[in-house]
Structure formats: C-alpha cells, structure tokens
N, C-alpha and C. Protein backbone atom coordinates (compact mmCIF):
# COMPACT_ATOMS: atom_id res chain seq x y z
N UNK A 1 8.40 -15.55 -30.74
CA UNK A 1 7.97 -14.39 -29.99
C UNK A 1 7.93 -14.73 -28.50
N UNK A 2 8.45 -13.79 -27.65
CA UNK A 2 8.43 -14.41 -26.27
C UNK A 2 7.05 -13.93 -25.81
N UNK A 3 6.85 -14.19 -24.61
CA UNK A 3 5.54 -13.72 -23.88
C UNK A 3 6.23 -12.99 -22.57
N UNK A 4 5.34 -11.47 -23.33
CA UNK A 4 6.06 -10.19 -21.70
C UNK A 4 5.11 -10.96 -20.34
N UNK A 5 6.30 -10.12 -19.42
CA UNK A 5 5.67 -10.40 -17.94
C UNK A 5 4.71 -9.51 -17.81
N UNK A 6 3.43 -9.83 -17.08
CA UNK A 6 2.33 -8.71 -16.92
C UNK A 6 2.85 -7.58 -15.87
N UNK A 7 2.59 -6.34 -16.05
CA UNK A 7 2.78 -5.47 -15.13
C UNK A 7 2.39 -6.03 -13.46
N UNK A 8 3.38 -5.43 -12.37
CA UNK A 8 2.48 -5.18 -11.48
C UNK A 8 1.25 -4.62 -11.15
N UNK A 9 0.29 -5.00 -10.68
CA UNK A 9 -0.32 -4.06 -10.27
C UNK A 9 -0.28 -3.36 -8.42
N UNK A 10 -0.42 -2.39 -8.78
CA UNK A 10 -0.10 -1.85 -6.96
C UNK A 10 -1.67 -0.58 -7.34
N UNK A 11 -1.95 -0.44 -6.11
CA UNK A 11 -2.70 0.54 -5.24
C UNK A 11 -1.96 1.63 -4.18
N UNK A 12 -2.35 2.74 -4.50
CA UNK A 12 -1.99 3.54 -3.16
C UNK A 12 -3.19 4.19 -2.96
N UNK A 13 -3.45 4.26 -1.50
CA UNK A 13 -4.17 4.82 -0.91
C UNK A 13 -4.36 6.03 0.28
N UNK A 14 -5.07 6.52 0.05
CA UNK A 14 -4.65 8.09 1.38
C UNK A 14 -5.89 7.11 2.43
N UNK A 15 -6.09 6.68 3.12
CA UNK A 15 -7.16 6.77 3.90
C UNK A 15 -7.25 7.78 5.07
N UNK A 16 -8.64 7.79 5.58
CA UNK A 16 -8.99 8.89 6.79
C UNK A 16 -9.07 10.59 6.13
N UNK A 17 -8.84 10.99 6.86
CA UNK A 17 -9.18 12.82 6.78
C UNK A 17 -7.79 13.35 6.30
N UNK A 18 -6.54 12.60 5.80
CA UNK A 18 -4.83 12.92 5.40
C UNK A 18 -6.02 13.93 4.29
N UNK A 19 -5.65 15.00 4.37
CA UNK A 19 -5.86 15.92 2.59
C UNK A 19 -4.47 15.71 1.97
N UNK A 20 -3.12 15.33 2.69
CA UNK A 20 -1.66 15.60 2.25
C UNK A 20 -1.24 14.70 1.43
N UNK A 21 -1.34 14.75 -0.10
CA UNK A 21 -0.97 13.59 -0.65
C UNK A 21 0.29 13.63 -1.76
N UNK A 22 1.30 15.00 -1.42
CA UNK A 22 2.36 15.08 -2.32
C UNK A 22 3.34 13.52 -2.03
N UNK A 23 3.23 12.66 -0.82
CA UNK A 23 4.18 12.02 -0.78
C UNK A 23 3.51 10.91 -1.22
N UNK A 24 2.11 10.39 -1.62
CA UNK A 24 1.66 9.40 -2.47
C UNK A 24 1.69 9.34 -3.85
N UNK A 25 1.56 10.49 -4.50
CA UNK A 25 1.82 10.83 -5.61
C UNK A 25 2.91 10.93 -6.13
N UNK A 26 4.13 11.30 -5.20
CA UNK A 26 5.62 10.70 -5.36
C UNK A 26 5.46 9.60 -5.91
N UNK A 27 5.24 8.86 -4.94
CA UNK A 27 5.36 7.17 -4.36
C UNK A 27 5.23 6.26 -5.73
N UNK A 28 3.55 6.76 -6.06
CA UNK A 28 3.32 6.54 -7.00
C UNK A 28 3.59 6.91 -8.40
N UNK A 29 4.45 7.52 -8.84
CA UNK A 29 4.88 7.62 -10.20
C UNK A 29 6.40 7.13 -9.92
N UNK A 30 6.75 7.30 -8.84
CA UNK A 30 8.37 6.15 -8.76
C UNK A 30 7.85 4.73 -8.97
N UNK A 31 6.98 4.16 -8.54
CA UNK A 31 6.55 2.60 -8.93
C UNK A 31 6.35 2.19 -10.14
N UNK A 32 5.25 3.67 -10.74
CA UNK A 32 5.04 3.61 -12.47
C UNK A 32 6.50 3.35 -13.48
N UNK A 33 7.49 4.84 -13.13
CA UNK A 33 8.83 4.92 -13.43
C UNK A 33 9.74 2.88 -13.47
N UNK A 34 9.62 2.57 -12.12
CA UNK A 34 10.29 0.95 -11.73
C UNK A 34 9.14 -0.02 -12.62
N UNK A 35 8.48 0.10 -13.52
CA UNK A 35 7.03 -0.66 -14.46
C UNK A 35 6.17 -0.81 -13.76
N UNK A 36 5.60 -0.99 -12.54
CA UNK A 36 4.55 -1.30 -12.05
C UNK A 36 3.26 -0.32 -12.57
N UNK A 37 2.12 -0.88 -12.37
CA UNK A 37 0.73 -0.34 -13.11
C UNK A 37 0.28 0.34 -11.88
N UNK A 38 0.01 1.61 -11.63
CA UNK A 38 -0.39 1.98 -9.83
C UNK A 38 -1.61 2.85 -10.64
N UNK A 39 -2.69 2.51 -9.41
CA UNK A 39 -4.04 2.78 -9.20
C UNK A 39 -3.89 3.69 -8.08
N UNK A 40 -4.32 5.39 -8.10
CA UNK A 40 -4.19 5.82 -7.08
C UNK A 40 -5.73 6.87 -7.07
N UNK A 41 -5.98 5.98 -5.47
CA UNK A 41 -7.52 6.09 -5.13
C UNK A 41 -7.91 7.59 -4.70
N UNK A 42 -6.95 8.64 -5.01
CA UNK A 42 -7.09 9.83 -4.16
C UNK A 42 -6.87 9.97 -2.65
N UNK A 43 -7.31 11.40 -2.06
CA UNK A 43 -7.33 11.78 -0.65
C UNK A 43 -8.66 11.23 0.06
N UNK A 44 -8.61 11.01 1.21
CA UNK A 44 -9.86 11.17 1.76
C UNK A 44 -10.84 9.66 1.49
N UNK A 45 -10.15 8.46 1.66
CA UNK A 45 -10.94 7.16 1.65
C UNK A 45 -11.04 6.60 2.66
N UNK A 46 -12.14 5.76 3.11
CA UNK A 46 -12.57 4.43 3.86
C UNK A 46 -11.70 3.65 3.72
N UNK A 47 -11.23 3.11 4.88
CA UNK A 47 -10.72 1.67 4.82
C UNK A 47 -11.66 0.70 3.51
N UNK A 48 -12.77 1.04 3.65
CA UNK A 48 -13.81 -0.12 3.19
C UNK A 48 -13.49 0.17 1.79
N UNK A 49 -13.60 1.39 1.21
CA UNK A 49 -13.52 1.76 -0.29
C UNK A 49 -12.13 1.46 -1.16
N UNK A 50 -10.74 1.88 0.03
CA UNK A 50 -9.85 1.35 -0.57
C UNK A 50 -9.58 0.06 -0.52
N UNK A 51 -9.75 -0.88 0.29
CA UNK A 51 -9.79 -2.60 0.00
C UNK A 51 -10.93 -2.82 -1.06
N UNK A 52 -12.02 -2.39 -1.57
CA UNK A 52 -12.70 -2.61 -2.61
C UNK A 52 -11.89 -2.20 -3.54
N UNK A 53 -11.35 -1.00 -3.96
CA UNK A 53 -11.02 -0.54 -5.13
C UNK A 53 -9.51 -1.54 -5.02
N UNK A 54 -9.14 -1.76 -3.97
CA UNK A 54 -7.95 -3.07 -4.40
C UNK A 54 -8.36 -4.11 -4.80
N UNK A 55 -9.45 -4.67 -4.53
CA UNK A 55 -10.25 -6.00 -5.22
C UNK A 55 -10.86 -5.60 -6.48
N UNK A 56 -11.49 -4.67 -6.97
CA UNK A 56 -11.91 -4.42 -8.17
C UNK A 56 -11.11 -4.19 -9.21
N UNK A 57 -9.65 -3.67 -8.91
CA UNK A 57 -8.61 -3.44 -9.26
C UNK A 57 -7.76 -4.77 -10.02
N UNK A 58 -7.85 -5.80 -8.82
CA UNK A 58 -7.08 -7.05 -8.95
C UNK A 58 -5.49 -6.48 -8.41
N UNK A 59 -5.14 -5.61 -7.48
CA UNK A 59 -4.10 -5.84 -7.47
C UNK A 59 -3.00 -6.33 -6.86
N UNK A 60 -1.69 -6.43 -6.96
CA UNK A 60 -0.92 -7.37 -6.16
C UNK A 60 -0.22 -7.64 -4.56
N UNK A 61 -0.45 -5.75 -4.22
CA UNK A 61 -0.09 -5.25 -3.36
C UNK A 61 -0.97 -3.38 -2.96
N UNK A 62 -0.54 -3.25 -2.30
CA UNK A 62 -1.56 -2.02 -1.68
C UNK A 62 -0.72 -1.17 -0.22
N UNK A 63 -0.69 -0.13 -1.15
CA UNK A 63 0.20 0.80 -0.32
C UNK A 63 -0.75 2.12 0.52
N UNK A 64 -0.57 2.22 1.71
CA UNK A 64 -1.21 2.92 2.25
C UNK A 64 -0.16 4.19 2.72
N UNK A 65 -0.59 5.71 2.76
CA UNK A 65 -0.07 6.74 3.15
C UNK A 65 -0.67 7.79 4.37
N UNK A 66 -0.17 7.86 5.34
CA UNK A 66 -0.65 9.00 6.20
C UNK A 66 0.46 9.52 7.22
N UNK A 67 -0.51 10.89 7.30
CA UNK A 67 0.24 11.76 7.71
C UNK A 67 -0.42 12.67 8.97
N UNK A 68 -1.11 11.91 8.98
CA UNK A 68 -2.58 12.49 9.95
C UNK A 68 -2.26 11.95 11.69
N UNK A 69 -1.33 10.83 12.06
CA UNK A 69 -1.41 10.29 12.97
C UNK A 69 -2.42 9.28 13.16
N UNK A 70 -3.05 9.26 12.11
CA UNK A 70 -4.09 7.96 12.52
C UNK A 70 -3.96 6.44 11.58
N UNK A 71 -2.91 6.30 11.82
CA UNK A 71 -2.10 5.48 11.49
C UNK A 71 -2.84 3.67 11.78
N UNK A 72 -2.34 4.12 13.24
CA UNK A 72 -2.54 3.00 14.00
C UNK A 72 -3.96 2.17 14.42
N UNK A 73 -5.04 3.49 13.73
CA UNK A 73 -6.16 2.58 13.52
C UNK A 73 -6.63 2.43 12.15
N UNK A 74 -6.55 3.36 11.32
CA UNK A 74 -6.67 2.79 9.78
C UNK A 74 -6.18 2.27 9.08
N UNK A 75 -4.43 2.34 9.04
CA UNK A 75 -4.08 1.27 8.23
C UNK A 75 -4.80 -0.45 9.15
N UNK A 76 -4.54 -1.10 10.12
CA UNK A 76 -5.39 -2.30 10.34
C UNK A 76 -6.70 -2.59 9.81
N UNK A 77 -7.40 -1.57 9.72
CA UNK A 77 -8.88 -1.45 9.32
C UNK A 77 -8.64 -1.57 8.26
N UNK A 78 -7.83 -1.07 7.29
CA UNK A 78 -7.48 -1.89 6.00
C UNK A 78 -7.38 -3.15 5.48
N UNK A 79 -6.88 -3.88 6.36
CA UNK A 79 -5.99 -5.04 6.30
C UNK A 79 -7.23 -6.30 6.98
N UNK A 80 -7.94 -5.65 8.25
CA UNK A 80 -9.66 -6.02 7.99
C UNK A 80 -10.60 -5.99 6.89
N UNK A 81 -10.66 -4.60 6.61
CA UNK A 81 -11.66 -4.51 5.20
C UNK A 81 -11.42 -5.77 4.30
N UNK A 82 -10.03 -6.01 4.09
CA UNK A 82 -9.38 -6.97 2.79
C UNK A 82 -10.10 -8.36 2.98
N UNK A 83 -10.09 -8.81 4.88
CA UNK A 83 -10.35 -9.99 5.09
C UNK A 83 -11.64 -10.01 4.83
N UNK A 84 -12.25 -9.25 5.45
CA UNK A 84 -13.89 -9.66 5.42
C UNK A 84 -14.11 -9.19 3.87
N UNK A 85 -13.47 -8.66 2.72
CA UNK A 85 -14.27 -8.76 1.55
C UNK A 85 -13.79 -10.50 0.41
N UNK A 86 -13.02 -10.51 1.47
CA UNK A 86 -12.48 -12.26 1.19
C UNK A 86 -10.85 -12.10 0.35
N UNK A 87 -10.68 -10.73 0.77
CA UNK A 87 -9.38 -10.78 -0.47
C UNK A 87 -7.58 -10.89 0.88
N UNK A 88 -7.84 -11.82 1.88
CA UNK A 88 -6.78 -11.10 2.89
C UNK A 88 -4.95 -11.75 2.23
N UNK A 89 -5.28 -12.06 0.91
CA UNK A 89 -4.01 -11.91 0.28
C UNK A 89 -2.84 -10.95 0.01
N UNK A 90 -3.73 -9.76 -0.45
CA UNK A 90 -3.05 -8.91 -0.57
C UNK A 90 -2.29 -7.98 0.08
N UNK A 91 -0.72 -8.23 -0.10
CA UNK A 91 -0.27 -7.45 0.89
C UNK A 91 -0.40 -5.45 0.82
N UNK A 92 -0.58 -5.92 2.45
CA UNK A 92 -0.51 -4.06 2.42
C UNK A 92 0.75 -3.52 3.27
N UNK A 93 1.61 -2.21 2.23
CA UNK A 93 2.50 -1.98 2.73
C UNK A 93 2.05 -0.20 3.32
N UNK A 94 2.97 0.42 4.11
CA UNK A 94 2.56 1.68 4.95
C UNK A 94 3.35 2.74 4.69
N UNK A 95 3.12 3.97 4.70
CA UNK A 95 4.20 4.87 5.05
C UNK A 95 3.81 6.18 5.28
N UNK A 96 4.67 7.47 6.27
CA UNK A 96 4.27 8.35 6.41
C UNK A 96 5.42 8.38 7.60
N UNK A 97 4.16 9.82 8.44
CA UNK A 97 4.88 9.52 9.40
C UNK A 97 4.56 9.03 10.41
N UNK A 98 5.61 8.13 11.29
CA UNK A 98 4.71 7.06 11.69
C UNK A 98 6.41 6.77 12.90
N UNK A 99 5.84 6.93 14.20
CA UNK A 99 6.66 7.21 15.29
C UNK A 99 7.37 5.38 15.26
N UNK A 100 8.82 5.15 15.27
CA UNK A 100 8.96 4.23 15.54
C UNK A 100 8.52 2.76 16.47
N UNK A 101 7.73 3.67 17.58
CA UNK A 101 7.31 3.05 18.67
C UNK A 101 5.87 2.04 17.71
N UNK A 102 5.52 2.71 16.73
CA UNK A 102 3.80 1.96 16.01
C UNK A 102 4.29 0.79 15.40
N UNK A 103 5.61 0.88 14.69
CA UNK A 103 5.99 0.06 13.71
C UNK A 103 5.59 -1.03 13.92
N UNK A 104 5.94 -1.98 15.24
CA UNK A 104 6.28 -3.27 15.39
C UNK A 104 4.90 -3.57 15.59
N UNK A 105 3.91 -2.72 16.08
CA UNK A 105 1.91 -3.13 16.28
C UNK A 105 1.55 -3.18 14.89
N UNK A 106 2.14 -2.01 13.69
CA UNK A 106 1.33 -2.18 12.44
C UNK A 106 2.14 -3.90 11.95
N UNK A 107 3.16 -4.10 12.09
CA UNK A 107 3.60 -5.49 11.76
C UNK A 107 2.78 -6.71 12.40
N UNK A 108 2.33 -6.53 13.56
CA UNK A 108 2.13 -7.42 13.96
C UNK A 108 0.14 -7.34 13.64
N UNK A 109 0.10 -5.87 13.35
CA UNK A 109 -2.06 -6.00 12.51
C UNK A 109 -1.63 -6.32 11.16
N UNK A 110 -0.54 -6.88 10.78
CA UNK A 110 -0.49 -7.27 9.52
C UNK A 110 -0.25 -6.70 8.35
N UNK A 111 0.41 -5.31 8.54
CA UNK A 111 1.32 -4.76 7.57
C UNK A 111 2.27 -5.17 7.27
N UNK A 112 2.92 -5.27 5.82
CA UNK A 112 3.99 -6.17 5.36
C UNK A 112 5.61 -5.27 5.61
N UNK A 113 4.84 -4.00 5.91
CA UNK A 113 6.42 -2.75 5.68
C UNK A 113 5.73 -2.03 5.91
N UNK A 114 6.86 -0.68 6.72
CA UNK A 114 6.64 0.33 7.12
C UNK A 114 7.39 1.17 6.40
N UNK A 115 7.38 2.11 6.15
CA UNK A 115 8.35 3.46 5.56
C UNK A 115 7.98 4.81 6.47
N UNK A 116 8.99 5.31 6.76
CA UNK A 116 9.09 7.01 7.46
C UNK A 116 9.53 7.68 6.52
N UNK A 117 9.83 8.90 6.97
CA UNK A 117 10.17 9.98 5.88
C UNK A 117 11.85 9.73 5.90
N UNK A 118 12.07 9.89 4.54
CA UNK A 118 13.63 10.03 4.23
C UNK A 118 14.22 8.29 3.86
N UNK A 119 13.38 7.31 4.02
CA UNK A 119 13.41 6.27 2.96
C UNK A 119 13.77 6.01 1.40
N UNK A 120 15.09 5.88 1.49
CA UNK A 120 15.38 5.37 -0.02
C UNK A 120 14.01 5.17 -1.21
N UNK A 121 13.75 5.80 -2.00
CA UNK A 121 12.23 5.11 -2.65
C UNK A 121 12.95 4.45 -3.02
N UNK A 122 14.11 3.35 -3.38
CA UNK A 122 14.76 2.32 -3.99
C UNK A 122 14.12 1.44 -3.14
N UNK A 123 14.55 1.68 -1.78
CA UNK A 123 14.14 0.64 -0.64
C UNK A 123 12.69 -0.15 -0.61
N UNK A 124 11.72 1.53 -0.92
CA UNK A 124 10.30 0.99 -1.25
C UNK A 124 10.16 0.46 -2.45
N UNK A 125 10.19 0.39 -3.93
CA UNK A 125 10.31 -0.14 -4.88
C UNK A 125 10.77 -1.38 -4.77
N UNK A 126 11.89 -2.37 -4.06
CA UNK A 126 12.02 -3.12 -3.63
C UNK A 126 11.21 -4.51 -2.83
N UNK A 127 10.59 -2.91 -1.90
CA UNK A 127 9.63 -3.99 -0.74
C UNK A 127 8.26 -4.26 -1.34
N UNK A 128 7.56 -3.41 -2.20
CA UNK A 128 6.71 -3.24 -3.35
C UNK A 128 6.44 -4.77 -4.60
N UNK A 129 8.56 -5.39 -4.99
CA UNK A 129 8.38 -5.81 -5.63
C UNK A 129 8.47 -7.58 -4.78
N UNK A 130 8.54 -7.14 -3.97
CA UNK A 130 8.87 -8.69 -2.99
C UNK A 130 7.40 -8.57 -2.95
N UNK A 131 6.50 -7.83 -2.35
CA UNK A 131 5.42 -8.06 -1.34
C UNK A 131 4.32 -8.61 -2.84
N UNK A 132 4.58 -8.06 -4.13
CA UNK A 132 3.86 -8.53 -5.16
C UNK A 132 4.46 -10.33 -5.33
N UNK A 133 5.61 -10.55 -5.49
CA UNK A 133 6.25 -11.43 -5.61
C UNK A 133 5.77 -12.66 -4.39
N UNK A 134 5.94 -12.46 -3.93
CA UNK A 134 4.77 -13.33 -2.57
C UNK A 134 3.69 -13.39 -2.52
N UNK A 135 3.25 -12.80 -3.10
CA UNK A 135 1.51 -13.23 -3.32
C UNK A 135 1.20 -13.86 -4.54
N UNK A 136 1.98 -13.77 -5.63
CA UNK A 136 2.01 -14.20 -6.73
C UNK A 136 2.46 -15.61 -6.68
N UNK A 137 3.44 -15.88 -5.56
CA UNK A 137 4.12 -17.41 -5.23
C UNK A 137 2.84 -17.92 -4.06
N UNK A 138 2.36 -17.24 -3.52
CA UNK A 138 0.87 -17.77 -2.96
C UNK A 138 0.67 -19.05 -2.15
C-alpha cells in the first residue's frame, strides 16, 4: 500500500472593509479543484484574525484578496501579525487590484506574489504550489 501525499493546506483571506469577495471564492475553489485543502476566512477580517486562523489552521501558505485599495497597508500587517504570533513561515501570497507601482513594496514587506486581474489562475495555482513547497523544504 503506498502512503498518499497530505493535501495542501492554503488560506484565503479578505482582510479590511473589501465586502467584494466573488474573486476569493473563485480563487478558492480553483485551488480545491488543483487538490489543495482551502480554508476561507470570509469578508471583513483583521490582519490579526487572519494570521491566527492561518496558525490554527496549520497552513502552508495564505492568500490574501483586496479590492478596496488598502492593499499596501494590510496585506504587510499580515505578514506582521504572522511574525509576532511566531508563525513568520508562512508564505503569504496577494491579489486584487493592485496598481503596478505597489508590487515591488508588497515584495519587498514580504509578500511572496502578487496577482492583478486577468491572471492565468494556472499561474496562481502554480505560485500557490511553489510557495507551499518552500516552506515545506524549510
């Protein structure tokens, strides 16, 4: 009998005041569809609540969505929350819409990937399975 590979696990998250979550809910049943296990925290979270529910979760990676323009201070505050709850392993990937000019600041507060609108979801499924894959090689 062989022994299966464990699912991914992934997170998506809306943080801030986004109510708009048709393109997370995409997101997330294309990851389910590619096997991954996705935890999706709803509209309307804390930085603080979604890095908990990624640690309570256990999972491998953590996808953040907005559409609000407030991009550029909550996803980081994410990627904070993670450190100070001791988990700053986990990668967090981004998407929405999100002016080319932010990209290279959310890379450099430590987002692993960015996505805009009209992104291959192949492309994301991909960056999804690397960014699990690197934390797992650790």
């Amino acid at each position: 009998m062989t022994e299966k590979t464990p699912k991914k696990r992934v997170l998506v998250g809306k943080p801030g005041l986004d109510g708009h979550d048709r393109g997370a809910k995409f997101l997330a049943q294309a990851l389910r569809d590619a096997g991954f296990e996705v935890v999706y925290t709803g509209i309307r979270r804390s930085p603080e609540e979604i890095a908990a529910a990624a640690i309570q979760e256990d999972v491998d990676a953590l996808g953040l969505s907005s559409l609000s323009g407030a991009h550029m201070r909550l996803f980081p505050a994410v990627v904070e929350a993670l450190a100070k709850a001791g988990a700053p392993e986990i990668p967090v990937l981004g998407g929405g819409v999100i002016p080319d000019e932010d990209i290279l600041a959310l890379k450099a507060a430590g987002i692993v990937e960015i996505f805009t609108p009209g992104t291959p979801v192949d492309i994301i499924i991909s960056a999804f399975q690397d960014a699990c894959e690197k934390k797992s090689a650790g």
